[in-house]
Protein backbone atom coordinates (compact mmCIF):
# COMPACT_ATOMS: atom_id res chain seq x y z
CA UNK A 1 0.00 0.00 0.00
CA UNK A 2 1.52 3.24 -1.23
CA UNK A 3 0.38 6.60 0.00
CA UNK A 4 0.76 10.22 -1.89
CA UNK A 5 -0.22 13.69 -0.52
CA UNK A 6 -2.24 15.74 -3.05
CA UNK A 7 -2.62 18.62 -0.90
CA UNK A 8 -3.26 19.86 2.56
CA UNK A 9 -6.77 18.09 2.32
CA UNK A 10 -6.38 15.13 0.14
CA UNK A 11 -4.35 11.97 0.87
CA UNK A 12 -4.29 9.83 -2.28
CA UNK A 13 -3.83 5.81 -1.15
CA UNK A 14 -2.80 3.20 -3.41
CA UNK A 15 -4.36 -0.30 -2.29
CA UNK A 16 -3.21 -3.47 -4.30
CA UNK A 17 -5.71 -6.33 -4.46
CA UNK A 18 -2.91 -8.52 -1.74
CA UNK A 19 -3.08 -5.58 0.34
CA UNK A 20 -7.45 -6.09 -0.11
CA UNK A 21 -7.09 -9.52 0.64
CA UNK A 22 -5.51 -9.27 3.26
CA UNK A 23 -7.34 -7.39 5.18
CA UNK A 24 -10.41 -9.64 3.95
CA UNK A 25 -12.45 -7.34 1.56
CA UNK A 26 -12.78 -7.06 -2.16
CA UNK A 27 -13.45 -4.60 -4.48
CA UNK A 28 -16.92 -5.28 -5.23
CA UNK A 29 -17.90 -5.39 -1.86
CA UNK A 30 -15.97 -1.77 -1.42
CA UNK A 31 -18.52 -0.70 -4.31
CA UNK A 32 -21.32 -2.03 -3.05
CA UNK A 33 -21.86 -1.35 0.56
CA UNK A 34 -20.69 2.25 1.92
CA UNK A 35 -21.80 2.06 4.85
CA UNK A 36 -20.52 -1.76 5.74
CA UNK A 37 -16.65 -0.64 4.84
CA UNK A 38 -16.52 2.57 5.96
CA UNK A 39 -14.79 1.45 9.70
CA UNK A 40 -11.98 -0.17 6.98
CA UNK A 41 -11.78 3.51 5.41
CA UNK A 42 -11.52 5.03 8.42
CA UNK A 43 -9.03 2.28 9.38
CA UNK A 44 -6.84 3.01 6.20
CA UNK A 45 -6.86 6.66 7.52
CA UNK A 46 -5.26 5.93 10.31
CA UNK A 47 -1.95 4.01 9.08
CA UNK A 48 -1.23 6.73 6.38
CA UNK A 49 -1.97 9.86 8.42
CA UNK A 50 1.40 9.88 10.53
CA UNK A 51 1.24 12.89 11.31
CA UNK A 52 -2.49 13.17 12.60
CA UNK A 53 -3.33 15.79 9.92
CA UNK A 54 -6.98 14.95 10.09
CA UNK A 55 -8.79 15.31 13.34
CA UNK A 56 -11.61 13.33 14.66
CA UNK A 57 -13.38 16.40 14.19
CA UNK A 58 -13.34 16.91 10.62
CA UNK A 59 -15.51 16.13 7.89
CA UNK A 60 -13.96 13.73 5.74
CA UNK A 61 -15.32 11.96 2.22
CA UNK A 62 -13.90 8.92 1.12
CA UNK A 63 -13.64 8.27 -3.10
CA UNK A 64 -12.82 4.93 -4.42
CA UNK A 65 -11.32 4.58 -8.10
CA UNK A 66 -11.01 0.73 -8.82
CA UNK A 67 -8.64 -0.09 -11.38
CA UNK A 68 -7.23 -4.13 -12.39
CA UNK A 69 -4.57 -3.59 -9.63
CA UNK A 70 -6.60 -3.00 -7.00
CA UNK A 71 -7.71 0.70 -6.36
CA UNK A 72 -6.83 4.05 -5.75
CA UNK A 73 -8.37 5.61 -2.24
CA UNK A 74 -8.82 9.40 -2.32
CA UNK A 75 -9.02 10.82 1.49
CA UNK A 76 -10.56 14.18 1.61
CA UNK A 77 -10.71 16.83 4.50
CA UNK A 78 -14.25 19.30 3.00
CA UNK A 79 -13.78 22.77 3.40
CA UNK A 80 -17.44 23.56 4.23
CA UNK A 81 -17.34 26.60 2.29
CA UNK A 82 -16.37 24.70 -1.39
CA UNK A 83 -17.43 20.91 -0.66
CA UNK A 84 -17.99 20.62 -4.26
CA UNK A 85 -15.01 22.62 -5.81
CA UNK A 86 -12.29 20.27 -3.66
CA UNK A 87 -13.72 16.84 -4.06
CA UNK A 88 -14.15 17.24 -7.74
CA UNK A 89 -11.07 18.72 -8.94
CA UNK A 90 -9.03 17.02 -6.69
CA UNK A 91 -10.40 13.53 -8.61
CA UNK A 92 -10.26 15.35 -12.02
CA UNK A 93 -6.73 15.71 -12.30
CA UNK A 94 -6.35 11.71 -11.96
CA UNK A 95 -9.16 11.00 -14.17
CA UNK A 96 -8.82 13.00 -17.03
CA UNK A 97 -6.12 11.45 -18.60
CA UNK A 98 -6.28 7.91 -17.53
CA UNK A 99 -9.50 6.75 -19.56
CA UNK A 100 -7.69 3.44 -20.43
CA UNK A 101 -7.47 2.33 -17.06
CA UNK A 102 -10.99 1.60 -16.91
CA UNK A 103 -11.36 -1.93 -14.96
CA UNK A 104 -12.65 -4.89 -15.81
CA UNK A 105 -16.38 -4.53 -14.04
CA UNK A 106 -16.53 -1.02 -15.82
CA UNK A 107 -16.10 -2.65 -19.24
CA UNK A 108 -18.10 -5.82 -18.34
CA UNK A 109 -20.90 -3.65 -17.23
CA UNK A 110 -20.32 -1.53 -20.86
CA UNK A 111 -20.41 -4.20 -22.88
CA UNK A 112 -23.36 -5.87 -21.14
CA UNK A 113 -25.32 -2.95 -21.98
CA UNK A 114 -24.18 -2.28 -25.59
CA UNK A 115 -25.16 -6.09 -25.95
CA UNK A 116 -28.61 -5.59 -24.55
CA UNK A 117 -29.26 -2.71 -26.89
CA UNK A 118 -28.01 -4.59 -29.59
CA UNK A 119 -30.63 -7.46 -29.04
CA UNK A 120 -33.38 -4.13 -28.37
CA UNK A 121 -32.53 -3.73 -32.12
CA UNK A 122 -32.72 -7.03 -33.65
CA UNK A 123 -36.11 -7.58 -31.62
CA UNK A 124 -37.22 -4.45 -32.49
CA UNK A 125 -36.65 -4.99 -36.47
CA UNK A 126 -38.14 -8.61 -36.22
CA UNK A 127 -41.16 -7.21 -34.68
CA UNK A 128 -41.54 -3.59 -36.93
CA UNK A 129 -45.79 -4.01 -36.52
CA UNK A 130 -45.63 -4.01 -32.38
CA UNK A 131 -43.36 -1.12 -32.79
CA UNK A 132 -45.10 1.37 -34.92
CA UNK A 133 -48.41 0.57 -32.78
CA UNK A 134 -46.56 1.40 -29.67
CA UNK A 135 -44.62 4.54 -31.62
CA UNK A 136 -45.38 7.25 -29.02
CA UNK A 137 -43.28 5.39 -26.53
CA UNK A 138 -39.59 6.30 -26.30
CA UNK A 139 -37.49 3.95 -25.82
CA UNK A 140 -33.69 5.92 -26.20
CA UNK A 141 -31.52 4.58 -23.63
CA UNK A 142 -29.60 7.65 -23.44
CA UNK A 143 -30.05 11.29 -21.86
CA UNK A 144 -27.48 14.03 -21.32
CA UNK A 145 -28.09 16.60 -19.04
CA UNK A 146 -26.88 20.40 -18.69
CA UNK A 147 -25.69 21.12 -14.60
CA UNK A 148 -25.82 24.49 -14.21
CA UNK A 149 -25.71 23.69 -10.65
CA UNK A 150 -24.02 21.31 -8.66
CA UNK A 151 -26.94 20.65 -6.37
CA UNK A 152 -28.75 19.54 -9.25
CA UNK A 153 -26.75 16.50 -9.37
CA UNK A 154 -26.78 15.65 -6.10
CA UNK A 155 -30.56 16.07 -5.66
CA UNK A 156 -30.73 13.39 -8.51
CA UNK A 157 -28.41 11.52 -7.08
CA UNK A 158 -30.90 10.80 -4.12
CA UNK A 159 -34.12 10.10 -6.44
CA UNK A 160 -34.67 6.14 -5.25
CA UNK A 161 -35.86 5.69 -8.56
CA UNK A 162 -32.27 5.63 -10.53
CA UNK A 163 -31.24 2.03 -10.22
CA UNK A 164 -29.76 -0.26 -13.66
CA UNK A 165 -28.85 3.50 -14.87
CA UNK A 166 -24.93 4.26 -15.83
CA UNK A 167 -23.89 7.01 -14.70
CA UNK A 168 -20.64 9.66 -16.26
CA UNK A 169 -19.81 12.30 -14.91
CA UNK A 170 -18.10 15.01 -17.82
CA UNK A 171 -17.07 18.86 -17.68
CA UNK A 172 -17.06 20.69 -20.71
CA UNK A 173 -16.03 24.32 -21.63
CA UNK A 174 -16.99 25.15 -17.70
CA UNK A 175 -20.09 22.62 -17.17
CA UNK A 176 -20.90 19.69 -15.92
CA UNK A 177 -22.97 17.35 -18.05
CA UNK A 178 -24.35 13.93 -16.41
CA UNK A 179 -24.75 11.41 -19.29
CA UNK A 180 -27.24 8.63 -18.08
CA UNK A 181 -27.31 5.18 -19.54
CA UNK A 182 -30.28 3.37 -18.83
CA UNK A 183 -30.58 -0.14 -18.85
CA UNK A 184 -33.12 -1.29 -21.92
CA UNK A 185 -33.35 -5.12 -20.91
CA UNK A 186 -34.13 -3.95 -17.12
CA UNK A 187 -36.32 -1.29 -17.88
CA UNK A 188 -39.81 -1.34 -19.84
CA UNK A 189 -39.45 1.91 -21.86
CA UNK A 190 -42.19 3.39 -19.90
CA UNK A 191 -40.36 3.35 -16.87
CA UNK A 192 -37.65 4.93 -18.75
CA UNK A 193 -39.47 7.67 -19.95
CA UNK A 194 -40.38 8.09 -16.15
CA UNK A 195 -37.10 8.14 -14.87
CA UNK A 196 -35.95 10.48 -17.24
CA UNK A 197 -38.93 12.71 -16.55
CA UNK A 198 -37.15 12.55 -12.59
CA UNK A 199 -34.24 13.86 -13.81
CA UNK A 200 -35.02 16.34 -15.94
CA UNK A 201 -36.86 18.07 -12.91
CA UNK A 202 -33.47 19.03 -11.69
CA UNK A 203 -31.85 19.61 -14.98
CA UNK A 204 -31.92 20.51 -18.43
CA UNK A 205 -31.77 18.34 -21.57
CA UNK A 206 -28.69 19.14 -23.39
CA UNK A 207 -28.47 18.43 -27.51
CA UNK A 208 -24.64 18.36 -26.96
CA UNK A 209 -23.21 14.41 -28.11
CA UNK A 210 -21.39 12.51 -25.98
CA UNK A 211 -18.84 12.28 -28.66
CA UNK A 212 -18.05 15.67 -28.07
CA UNK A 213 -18.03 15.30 -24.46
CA UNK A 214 -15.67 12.30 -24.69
CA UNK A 215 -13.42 13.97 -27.12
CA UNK A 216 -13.13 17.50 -25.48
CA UNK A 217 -14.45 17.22 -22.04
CA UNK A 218 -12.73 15.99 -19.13
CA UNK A 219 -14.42 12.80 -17.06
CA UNK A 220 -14.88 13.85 -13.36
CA UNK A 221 -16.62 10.32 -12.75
CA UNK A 222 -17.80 7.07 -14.59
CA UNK A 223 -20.14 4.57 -14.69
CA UNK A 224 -21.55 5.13 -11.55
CA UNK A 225 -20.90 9.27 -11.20
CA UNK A 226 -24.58 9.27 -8.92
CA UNK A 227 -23.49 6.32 -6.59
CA UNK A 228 -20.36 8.27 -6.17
CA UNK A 229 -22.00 11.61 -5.44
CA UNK A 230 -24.36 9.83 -3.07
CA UNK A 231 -22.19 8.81 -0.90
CA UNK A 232 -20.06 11.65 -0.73
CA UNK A 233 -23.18 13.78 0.40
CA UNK A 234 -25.51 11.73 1.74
């Protein structure tokens, strides 16, 4: 385990999967149950802050990046008057250029979905008369949204409602955009159109392609950018 200081308020930790196994936890279990690991956070904390840096009394947000070694562990002191500012930009200058690090459940979970949009298709062309009756119903799997501001995101990040839905996090020119993926084999397009309707209270519908996003914009968080924001300010 390998530990770097970003700054006075962010400890960077490297964790190897031995160094996981060892102390009996996985990755998947470290993405899917914040409130079960957070004593092991905390514990983490306490070997690489020699010199007691963080009190007991600060607020402190823990953001996991998994990659095929293992994971990164970002330890952040919040500055209650820019919460937002410091968490994000401190993980933006390690994810902006390391897009081919992605691990192995990010591109399972990619390729799961591009496969279950792929068989949308196929049903969809074998079956042309069911569509056109049921035209009025949209069934894109896709919706970018404008953040104009950053509460927006985490208000949607709280609506119980966004579950099979991926999740990227991009800035762009200045702004954040939240691209949401949802889940066609999961989701009846109704429900869909429902969840989107959710989101959209918060936010606007942007006409900008990811594309241009991916190209030009910088990735703050992927896959699962609301899972990530949840727990950060829960």
């Amino acid at each position: 385990m390998e530990m770097e200081r970003i700054n006075d308020n962010t400890i960077r930790v490297m964790i190897e999967n031995t160094d996981l196994k060892e102390r009996g936890i996985s990755v998947m279990e470290l993405l899917g149950d914040h409130d079960k690991i957070e004593s092991f956070f905390y514990n983490i904390l306490s070997e690489v802050d020699v010199d007691h840096d963080f009190s007991d009394d600060d607020q402190v947000s823990f953001q996991i990046l998994p990659n095929r070694n293992g994971l990164e562990l970002f330890i952040s002191r919040l500055d209650n008057d820019n919460q937002v500012g410091d968490v994000i930009n401190n993980l933006m200058s390690y994810t902006k250029n390391k897009l081919e690090t992605i691990d192995d459940i990010t591109d399972e979970r990619r390729t799961d979905l591009q496969q279950n949009d792929n068989s949308l298709i196929t049903s969809n062309s074998a079956k042309s008369q069911k569509v056109a009756t049921n035209s009025d119903v949209v069934t894109n799997s896709e919706l970018i949204l404008k953040i104009t501001n950053f509460e927006a995101i985490i208000a949607i990040s709280k609506i119980d409602q966004m579950k099979n839905v991926l999740s990227d996090l991009y800035r762009y020119n200045g702004v954040f955009y939240l691209v949401l993926t949802f889940s066609t084999d999961k989701m009846a397009p109704e429900k869909i159109a429902d969840e989107k309707s959710f989101a959209i209270e918060f936010a606007s519908e942007s006409n900008i392609k990811k594309d241009v996003l991916h190209e030009h914009g910088e990735i703050v968080m992927r896959v699962d950018a609301l899972v990530q924001i949840k727990n950060i300010f829960r």
